[in-house]
Protein backbone atom coordinates (compact mmCIF):
# COMPACT_ATOMS: atom_id res chain seq x y z
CA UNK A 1 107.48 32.24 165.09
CA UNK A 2 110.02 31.85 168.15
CA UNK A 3 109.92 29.99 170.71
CA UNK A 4 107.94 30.87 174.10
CA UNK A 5 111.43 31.44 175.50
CA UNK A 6 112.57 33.72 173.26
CA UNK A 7 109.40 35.75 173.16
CA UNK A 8 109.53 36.19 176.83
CA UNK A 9 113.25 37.39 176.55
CA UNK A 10 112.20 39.93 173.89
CA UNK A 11 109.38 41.54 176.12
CA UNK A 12 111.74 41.72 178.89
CA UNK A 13 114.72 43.38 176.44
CA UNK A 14 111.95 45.72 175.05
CA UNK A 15 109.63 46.70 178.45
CA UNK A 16 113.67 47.10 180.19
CA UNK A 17 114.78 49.73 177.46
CA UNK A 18 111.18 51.67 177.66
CA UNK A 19 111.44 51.51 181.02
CA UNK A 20 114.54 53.51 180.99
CA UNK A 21 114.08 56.05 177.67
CA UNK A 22 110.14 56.10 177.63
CA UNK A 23 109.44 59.59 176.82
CA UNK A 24 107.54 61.77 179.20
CA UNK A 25 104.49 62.63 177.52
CA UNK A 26 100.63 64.28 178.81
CA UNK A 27 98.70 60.84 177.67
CA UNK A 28 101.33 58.84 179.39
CA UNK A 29 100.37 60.33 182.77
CA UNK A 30 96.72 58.74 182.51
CA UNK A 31 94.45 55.57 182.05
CA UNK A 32 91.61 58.20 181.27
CA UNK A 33 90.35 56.11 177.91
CA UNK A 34 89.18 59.41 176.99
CA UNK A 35 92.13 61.79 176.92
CA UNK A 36 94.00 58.64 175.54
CA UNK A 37 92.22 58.39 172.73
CA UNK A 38 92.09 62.23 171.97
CA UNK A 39 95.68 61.69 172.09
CA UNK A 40 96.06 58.64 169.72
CA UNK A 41 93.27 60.37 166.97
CA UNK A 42 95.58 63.79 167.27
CA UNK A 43 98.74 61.87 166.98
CA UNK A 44 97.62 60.27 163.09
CA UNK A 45 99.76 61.48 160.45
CA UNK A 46 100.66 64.50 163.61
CA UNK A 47 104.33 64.82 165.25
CA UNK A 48 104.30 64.59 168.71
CA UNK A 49 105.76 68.16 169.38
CA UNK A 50 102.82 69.60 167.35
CA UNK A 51 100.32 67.62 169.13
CA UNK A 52 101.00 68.45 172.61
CA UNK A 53 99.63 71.87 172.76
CA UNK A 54 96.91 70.70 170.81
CA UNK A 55 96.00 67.79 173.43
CA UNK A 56 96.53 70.64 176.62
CA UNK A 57 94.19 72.67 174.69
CA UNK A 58 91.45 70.38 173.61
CA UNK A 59 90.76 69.09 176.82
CA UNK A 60 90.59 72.50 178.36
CA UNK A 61 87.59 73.46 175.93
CA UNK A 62 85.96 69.79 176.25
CA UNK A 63 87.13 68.03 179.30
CA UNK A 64 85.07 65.23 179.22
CA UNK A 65 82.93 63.02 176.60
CA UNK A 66 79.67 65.17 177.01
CA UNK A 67 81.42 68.10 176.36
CA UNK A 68 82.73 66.75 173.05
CA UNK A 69 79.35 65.58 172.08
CA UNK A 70 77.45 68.36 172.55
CA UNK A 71 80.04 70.87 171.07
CA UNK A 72 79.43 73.14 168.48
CA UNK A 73 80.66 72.41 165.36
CA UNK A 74 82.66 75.70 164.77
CA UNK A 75 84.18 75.52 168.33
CA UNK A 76 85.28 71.95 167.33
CA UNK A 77 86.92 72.80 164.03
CA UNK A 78 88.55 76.16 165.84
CA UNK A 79 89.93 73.46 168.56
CA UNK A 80 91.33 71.55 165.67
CA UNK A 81 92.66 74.12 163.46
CA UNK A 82 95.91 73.80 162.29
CA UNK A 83 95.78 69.77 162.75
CA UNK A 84 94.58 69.14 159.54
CA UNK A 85 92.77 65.98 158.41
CA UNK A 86 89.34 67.21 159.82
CA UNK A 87 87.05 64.21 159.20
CA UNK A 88 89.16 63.24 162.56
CA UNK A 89 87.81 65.43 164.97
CA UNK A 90 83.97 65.16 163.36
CA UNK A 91 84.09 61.62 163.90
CA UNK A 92 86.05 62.20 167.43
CA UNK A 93 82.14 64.22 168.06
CA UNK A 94 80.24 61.49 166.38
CA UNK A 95 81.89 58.47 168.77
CA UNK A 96 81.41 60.84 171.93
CA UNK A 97 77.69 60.81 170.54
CA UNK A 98 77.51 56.99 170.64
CA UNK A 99 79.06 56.79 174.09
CA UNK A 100 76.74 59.12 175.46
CA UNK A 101 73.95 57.35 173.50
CA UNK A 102 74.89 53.93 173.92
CA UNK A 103 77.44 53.62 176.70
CA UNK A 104 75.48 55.68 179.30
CA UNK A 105 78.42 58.66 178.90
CA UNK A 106 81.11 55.76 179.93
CA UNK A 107 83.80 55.03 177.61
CA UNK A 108 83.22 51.05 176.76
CA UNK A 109 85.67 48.82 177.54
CA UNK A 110 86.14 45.78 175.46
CA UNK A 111 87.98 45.70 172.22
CA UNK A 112 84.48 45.09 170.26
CA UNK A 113 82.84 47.80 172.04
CA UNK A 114 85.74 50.56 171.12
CA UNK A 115 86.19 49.19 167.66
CA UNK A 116 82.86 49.71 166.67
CA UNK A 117 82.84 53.65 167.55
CA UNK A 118 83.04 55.75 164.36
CA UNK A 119 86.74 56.75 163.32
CA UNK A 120 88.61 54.23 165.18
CA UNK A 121 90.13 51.53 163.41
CA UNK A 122 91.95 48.39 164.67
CA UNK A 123 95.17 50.27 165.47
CA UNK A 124 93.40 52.53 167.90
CA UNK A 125 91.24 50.03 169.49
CA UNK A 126 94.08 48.38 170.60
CA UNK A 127 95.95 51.52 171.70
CA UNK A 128 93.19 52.25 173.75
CA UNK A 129 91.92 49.00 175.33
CA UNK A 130 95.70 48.19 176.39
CA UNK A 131 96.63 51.01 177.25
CA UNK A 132 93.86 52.32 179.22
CA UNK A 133 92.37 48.93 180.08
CA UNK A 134 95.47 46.29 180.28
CA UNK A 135 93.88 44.13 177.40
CA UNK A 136 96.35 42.33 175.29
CA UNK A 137 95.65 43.53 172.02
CA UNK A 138 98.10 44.59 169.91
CA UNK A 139 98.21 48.85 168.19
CA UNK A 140 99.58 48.08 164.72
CA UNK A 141 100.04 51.10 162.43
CA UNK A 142 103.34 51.72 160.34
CA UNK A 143 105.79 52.29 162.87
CA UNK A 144 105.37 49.34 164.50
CA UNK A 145 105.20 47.06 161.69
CA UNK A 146 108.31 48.72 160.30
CA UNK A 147 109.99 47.24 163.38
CA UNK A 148 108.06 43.53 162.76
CA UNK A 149 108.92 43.34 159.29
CA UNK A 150 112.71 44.00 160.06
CA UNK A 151 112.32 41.21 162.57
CA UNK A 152 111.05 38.46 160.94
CA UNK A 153 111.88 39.94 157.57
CA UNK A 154 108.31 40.03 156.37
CA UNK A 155 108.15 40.07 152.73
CA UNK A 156 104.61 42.44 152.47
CA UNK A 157 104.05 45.59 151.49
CA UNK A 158 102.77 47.51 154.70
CA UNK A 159 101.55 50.07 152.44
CA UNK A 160 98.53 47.79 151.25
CA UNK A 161 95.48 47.55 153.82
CA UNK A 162 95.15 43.78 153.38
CA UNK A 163 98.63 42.98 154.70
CA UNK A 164 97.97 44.66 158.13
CA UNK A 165 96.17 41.35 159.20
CA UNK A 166 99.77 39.71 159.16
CA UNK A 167 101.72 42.66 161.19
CA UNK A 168 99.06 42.12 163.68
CA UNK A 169 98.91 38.61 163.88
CA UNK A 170 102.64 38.43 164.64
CA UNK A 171 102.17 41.31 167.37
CA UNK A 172 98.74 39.37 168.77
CA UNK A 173 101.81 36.49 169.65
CA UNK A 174 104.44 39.01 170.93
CA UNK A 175 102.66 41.04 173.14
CA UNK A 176 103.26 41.42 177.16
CA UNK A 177 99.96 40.23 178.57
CA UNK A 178 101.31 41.40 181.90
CA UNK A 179 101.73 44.98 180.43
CA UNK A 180 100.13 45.01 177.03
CA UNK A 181 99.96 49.06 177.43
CA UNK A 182 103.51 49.62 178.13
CA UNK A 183 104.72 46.92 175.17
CA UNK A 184 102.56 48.49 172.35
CA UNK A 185 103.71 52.17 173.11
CA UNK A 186 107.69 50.57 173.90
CA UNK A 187 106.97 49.00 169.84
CA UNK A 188 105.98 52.73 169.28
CA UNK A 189 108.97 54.83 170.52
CA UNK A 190 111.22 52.16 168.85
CA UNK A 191 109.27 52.75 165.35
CA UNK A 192 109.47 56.47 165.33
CA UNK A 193 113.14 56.69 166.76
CA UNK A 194 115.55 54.11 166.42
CA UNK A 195 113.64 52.28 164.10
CA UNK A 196 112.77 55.42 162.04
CA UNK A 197 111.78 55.23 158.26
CA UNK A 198 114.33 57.92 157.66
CA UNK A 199 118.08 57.81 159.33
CA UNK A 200 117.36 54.20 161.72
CA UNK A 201 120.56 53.98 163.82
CA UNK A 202 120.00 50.10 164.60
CA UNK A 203 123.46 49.95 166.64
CA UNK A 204 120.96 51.56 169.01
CA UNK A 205 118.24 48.98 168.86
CA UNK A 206 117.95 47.44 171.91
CA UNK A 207 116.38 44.35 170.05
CA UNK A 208 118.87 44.25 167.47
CA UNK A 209 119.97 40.64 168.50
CA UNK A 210 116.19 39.82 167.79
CA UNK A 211 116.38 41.44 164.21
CA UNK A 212 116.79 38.97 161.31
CA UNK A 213 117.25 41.85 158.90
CA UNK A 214 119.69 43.11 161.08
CA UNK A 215 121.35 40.03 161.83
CA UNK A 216 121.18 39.18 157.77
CA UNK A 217 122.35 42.56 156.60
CA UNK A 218 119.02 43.32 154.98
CA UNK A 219 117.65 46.48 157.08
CA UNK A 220 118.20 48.56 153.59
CA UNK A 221 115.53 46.06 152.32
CA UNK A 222 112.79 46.01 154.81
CA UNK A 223 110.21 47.10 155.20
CA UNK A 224 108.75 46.53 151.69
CA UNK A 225 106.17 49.54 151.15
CA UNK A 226 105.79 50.27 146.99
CA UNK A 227 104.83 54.04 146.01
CA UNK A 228 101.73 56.01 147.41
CA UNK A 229 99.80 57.36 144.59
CA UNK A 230 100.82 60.94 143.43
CA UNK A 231 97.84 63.76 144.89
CA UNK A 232 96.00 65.09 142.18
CA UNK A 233 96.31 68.58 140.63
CA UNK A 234 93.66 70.94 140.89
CA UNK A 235 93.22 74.06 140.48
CA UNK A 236 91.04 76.94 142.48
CA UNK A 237 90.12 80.15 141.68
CA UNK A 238 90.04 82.46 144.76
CA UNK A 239 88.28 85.45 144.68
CA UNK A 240 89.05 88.15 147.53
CA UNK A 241 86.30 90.55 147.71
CA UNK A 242 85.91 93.78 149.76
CA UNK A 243 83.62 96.27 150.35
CA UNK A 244 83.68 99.78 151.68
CA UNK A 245 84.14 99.58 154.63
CA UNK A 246 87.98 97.45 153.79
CA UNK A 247 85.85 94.14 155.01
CA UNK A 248 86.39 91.04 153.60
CA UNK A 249 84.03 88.18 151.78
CA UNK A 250 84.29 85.04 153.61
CA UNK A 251 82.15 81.78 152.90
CA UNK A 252 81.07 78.45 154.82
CA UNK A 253 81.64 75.66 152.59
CA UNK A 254 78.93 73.89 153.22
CA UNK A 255 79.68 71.87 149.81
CA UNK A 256 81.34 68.45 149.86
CA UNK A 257 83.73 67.06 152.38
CA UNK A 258 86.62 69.01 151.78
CA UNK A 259 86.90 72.07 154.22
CA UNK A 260 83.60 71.64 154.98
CA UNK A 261 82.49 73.59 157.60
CA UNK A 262 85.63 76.16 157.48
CA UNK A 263 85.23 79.53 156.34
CA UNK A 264 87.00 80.82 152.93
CA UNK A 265 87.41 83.29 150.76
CA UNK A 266 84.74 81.89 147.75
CA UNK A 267 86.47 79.11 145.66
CA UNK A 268 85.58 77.67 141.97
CA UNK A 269 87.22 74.79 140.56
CA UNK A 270 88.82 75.26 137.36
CA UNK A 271 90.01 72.22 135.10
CA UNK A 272 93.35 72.05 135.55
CA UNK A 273 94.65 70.12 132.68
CA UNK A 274 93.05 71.90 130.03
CA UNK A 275 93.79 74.85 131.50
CA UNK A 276 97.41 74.76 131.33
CA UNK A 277 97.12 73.40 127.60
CA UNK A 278 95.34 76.77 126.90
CA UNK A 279 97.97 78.89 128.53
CA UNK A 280 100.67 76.84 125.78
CA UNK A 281 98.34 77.29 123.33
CA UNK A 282 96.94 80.68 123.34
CA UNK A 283 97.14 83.55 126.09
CA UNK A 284 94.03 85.14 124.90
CA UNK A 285 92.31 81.96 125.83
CA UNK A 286 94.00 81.83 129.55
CA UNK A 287 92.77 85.93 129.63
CA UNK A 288 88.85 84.70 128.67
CA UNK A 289 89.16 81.46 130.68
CA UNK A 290 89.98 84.18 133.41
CA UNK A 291 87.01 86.45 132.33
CA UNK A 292 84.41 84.03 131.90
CA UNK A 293 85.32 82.73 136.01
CA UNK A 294 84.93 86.23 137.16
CA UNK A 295 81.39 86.77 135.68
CA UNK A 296 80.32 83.36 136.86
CA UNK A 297 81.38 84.29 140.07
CA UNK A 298 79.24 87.97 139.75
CA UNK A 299 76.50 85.78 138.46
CA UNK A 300 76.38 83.01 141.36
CA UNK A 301 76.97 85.40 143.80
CA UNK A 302 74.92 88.21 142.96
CA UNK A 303 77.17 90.84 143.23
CA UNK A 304 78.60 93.47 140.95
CA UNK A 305 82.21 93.49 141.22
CA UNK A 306 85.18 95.89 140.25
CA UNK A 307 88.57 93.89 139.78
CA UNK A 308 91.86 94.74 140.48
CA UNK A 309 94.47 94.37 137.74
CA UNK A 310 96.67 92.99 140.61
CA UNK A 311 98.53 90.32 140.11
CA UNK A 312 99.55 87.63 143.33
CA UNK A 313 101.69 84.89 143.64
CA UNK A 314 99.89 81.65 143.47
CA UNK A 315 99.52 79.67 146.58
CA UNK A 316 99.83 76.08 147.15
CA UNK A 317 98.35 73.36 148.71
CA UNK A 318 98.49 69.72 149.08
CA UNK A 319 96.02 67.48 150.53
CA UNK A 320 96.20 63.39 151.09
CA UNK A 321 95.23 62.81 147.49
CA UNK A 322 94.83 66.61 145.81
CA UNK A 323 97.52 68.86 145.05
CA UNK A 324 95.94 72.92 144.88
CA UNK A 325 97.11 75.79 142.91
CA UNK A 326 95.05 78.51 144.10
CA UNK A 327 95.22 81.37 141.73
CA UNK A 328 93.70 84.75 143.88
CA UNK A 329 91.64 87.48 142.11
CA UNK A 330 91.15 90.73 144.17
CA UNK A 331 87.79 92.86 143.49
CA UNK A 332 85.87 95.48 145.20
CA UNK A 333 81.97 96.01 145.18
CA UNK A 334 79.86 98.70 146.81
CA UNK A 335 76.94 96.01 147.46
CA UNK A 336 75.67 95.52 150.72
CA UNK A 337 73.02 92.65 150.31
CA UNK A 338 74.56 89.05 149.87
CA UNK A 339 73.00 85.76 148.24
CA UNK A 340 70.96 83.72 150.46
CA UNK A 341 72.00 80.75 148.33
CA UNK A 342 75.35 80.74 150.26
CA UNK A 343 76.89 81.41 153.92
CA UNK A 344 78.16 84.61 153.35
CA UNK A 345 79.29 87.17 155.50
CA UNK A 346 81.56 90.56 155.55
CA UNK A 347 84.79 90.45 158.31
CA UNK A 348 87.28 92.96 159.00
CA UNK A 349 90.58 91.36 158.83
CA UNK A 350 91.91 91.51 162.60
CA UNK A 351 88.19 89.43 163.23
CA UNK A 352 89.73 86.41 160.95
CA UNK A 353 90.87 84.57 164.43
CA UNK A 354 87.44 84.45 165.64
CA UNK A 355 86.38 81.87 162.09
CA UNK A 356 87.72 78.57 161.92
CA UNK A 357 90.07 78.26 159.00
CA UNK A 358 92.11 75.38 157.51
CA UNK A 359 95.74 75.51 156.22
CA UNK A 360 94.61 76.91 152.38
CA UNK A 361 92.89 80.21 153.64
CA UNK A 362 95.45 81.15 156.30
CA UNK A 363 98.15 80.62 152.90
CA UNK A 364 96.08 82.59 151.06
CA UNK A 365 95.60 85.50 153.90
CA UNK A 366 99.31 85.84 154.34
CA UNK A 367 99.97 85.87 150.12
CA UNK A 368 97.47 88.61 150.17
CA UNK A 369 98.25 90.94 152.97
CA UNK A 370 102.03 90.26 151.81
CA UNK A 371 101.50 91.88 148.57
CA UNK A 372 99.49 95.06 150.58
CA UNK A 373 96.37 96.21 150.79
């Protein structure tokens, strides 16, 4: 590690350059710990520019940490839609729950204290208790130790959980305990601009003269970060159902983590592998594969169904670690009594804004209504 010298001349390069380019941004206007830490759980695996609106409108519906705890759950995942990566906001609800529970409705304010609310990890305890409470700890997450390991040319992979520990040691020594706030976000616009994983212009670093990669000629090298494993194929058999009226079948998954608690057209699993080896094999199989996943769907659901000969273009999806081909079968049915063993329910189509919905179904909407009703 440097010298206490040359630390102190790197927060001063640093805090001087994000004094003059720091971005303007809604959660830089605050110390609320609440609105910053809506902002840091929106702004995981989320760009900025989509966030923003996302942050106005959030606080709008639930201004304060009472109203996030005792929102419903379908106004919560409407307020999120879009966003993806909903275990987020449920946890978001689930912390607001302790603080009300625990914390007398005050956000806490120690380290420990914020740490040990559900969904926030080290990297946005820190966030929060420097930025909204001046506490030196340091907000690691990839950006920033993208810019560490070109510094010090750490030889880690920052792709493996265990080697976090190190990133944040070295930032624990770094950090401005004057302005511990302004340093970690500074260490964030440099990670997601300059020091970008894709395009870095480090002319423009205005800690280049820090940099040992940069000063070594080994920025193509660092950081070291080996290949994510690839999402795995699935695929889904969507079944688009009306009745006479020209209303459509949509269900609550209440099943599983996945979606849960958005509404969908009904869904079945199929096995993809040995599915596509039957479709080499034989296309009579595909046609009775097909067959046989309409009449369990008639069977589970109770309903007699006409289908459509129609044929739509598959839609696809891909999740953190599934990939979906969603295959869409149309049928109509003159039933008006639904299964009580699911959350079922008929909606015209210009109602669909009123249901929360994730990414899939709103793909799956479009394919349909593109090929006409």
């Amino acid at each position: 590690m440097w010298e206490a010298d040359k630390i102190a001349s790197f927060r001063k390069t640093l805090l001087a350059w994000y004094d003059q380019e720091k971005r303007d941004l809604p959660w830089r206007r605050t110390k609320d710990p609440y609105r910053i830490w809506v902002s840091e759980i929106m702004l995981q695996q989320t760009q900025v520019a989509t966030v923003i609106p996302y942050y106005e409108r959030f606080l709008d519906w639930f201004p304060s940490i009472q109203d996030l705890a005792q929102a419903a759950e379908e106004q919560l995942l409407k307020a999120w839609e879009g966003l993806g990566y909903y275990s987020r906001v449920r946890n978001m609800q689930t912390a607001a729950r302790q603080v009300m529970e625990k914390h007398g409705g005050h956000f806490p304010n120690t380290y420990e204290d914020i740490a040990a609310l559900k969904g926030i990890g080290p990297y946005t305890a820190g966030a929060i208790a420097s930025i909204a409470f001046d506490l030196p700890e340091p907000a690691v997450d990839g950006n920033v130790m993208r810019v560490m390991a070109r510094l010090f040319e750490v030889d880690y992979d920052i792709g493996a959980p265990k080697n976090r520990k190190i990133f944040q040691a070295i930032t624990k020594i770094l950090i401005d305990p004057k302005r511990p706030g302004d340093f970690n976000q500074a260490l964030m616009d440099l990670g997601t601009d300059i020091e970008a994983a894709k395009n870095p212009r480090p002319e423009e670093n205005p800690v280049r003269s820090f940099s040992a990669a940069y000063l070594h000629g080994t920025m193509d090298k660092y950081p070291i970060k080996l290949p994510k494993k690839k999402p795995r194929p699935v695929q889904i058999q969507a079944f688009i159902i009306r009745n006479q009226k020209g209303d459509f079948l949509l269900e609550k998954n209440n099943k599983g983590r996945l979606l849960a608690g958005f509404w969908t057209f009904p869904l079945m699993e199929t096995d993809f592998i040995s599915q596509q080896l039957n479709l080499f094999e034989n296309d009579e199989t595909a046609i009775l594969e097909t067959q046989s996943q309409k009449h369990i769907f008639s069977e589970d659901y109770q309903l007699t169904v006409n289908w459509s000969d129609k044929i739509f273009q598959p839609v696809k999806h891909t999740f953190s670690h599934q990939k979906w081909q969603i295959e869409l079968t149309e049928g109509f049915t003159t039933a008006d009594s639904l299964s009580a063993e699911h959350e079922l329910c008929w909606v015209p189509a210009q109602d669909f804004k009123r249901f929360p919905m994730a990414a899939p179904q709103k793909k799956m909407i479009e394919t349909y209504l593109k090929t006409g009703l």
